[in-house]
Protein backbone atom coordinates (compact mmCIF):
# COMPACT_ATOMS: atom_id res chain seq x y z
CA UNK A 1 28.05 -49.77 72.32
CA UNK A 2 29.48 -47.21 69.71
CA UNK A 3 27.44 -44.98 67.47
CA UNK A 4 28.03 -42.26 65.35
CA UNK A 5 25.13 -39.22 65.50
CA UNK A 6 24.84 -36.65 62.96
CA UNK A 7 22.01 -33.27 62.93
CA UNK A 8 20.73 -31.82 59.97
CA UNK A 9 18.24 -28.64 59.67
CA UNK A 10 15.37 -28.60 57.17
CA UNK A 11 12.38 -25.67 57.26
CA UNK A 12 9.53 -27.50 56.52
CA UNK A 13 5.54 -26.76 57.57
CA UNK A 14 2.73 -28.83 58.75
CA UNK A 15 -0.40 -29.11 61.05
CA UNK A 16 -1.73 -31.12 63.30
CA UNK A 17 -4.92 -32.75 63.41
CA UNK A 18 -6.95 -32.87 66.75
CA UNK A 19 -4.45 -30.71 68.26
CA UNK A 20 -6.55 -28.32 71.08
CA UNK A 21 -4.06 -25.06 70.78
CA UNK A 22 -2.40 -23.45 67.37
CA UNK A 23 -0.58 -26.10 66.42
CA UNK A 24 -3.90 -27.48 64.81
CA UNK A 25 -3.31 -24.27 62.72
CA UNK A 26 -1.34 -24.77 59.53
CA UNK A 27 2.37 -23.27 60.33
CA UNK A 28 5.96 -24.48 60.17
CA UNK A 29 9.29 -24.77 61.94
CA UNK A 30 12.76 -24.78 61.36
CA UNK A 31 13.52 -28.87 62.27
CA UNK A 32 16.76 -30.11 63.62
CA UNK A 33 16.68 -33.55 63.13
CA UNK A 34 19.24 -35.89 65.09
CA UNK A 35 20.40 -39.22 64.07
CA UNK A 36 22.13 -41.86 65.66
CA UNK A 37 23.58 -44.98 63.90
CA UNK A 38 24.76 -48.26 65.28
CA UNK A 39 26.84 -51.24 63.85
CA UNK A 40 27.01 -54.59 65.19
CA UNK A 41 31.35 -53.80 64.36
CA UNK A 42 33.19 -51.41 63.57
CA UNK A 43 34.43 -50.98 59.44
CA UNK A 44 38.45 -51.71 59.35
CA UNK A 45 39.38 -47.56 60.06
CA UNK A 46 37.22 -47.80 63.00
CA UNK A 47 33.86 -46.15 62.53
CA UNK A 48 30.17 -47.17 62.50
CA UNK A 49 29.38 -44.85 59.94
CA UNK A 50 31.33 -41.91 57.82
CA UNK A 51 29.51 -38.86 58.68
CA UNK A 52 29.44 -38.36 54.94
CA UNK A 53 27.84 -41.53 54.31
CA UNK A 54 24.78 -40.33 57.10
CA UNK A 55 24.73 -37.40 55.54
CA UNK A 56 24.21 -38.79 51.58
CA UNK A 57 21.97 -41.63 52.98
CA UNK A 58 19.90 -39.56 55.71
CA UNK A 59 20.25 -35.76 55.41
CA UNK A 60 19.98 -36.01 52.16
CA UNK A 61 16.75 -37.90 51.82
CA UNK A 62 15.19 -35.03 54.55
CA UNK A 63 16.44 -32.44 51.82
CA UNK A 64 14.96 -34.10 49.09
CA UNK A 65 11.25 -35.39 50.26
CA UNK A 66 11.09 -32.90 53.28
CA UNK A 67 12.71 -29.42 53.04
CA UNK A 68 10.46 -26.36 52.19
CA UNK A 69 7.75 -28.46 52.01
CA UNK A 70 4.52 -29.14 53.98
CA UNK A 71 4.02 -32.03 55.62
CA UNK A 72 0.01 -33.21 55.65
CA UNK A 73 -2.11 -36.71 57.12
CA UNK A 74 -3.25 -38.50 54.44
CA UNK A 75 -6.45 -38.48 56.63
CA UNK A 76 -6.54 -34.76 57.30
CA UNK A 77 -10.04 -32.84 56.21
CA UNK A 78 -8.24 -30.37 54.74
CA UNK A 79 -6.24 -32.35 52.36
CA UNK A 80 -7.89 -32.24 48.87
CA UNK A 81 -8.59 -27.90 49.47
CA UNK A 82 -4.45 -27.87 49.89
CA UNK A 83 -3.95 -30.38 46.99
CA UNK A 84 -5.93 -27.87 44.95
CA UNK A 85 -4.03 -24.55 46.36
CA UNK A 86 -0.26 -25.88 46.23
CA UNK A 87 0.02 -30.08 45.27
CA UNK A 88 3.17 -30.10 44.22
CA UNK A 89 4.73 -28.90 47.91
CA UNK A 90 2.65 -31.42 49.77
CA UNK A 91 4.10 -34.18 51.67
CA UNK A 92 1.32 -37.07 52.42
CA UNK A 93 2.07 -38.97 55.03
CA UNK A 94 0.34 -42.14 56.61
CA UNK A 95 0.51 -40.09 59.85
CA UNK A 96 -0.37 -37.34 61.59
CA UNK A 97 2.68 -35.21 61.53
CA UNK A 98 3.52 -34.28 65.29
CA UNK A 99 7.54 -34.31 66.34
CA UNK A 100 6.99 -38.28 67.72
CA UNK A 101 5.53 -38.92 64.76
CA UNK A 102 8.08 -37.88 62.46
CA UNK A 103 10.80 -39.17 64.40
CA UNK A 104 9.54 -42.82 64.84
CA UNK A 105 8.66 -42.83 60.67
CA UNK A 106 12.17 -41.68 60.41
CA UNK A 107 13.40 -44.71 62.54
CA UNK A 108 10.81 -47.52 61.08
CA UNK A 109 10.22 -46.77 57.56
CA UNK A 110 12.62 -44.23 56.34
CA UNK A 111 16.02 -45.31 58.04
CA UNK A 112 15.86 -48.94 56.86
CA UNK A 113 15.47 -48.98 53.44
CA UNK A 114 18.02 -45.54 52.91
CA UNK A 115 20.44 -47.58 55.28
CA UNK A 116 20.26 -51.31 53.37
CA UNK A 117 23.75 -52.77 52.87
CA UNK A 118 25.61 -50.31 55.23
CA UNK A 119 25.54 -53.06 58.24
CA UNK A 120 23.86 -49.74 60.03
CA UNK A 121 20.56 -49.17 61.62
CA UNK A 122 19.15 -46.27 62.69
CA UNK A 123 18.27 -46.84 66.47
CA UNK A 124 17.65 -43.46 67.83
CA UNK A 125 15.95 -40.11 65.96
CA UNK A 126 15.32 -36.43 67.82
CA UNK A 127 13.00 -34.43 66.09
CA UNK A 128 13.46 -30.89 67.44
CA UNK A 129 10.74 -28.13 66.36
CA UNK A 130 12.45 -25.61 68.18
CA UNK A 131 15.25 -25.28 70.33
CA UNK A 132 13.31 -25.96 73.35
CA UNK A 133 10.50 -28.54 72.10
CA UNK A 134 11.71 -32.17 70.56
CA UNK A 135 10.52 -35.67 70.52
CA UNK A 136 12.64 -38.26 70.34
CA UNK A 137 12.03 -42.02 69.06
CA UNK A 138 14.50 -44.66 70.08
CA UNK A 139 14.60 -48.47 68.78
């Protein structure tokens, strides 16, 4: 098997609900987020993927609905007190936003419809929250 893997960095804040240390605190990171691609061929130069075509279809989608913004559970208590402070930089998601999370929505949701007529899927994502902390959701 052959894939092609590309990393982009976004800032972007959340917190997580439940969570028993700070983390349950709102606060942010700076996100490296790791993609790998596979085809079932490769194109007629030789390549799953151009990078440039991850980056437009993938990186660019985290720049657009992710960056500098703040990532909340659609079933998080403090939801409607944010929506009233800052709406238009929340993110509501159908999940609470931990690395895994992120990473598996990235891979199931996200990947497949941004992806749709490359002959690509998305079978691996590594959310990293720091340089030593990541979760990582493979197909």
């Amino acid at each position: 098997m052959i894939t092609a893997e590309r990393y982009h960095d976004i800032s972007c804040g959340h917190r997580v609900v439940g969570h028993e240390g700070k983390c349950r605190f709102l606060h942010g990171h700076n996100y490296r987020i790791h993609f790998e691609v596979e085809a079932q061929k490769l194109d007629n130069i030789g390549r799953v993927l151009d990078f440039s075509v991850i980056k437009e279809k993938l990186c660019m989608w985290l720049e657009d609905h992710y960056d500098h913004k703040f990532l909340i559970w659609e079933n998080d208590p403090l939801l409607e007190d944010l929506k009233m402070l800052t709406a238009e930089s929340l993110v509501i998601v159908p999940f609470n936003p931990t690395a895994e999370n992120i990473a598996q929505h990235l891979v199931e949701v996200i990947a497949p419809l941004q992806l749709e007529g490359t002959g690509c899927e998305l079978i691996r994502c590594k959310v990293e929250e720091t340089q030593k902390c990541s979760a990582t959701y493979k197909k």
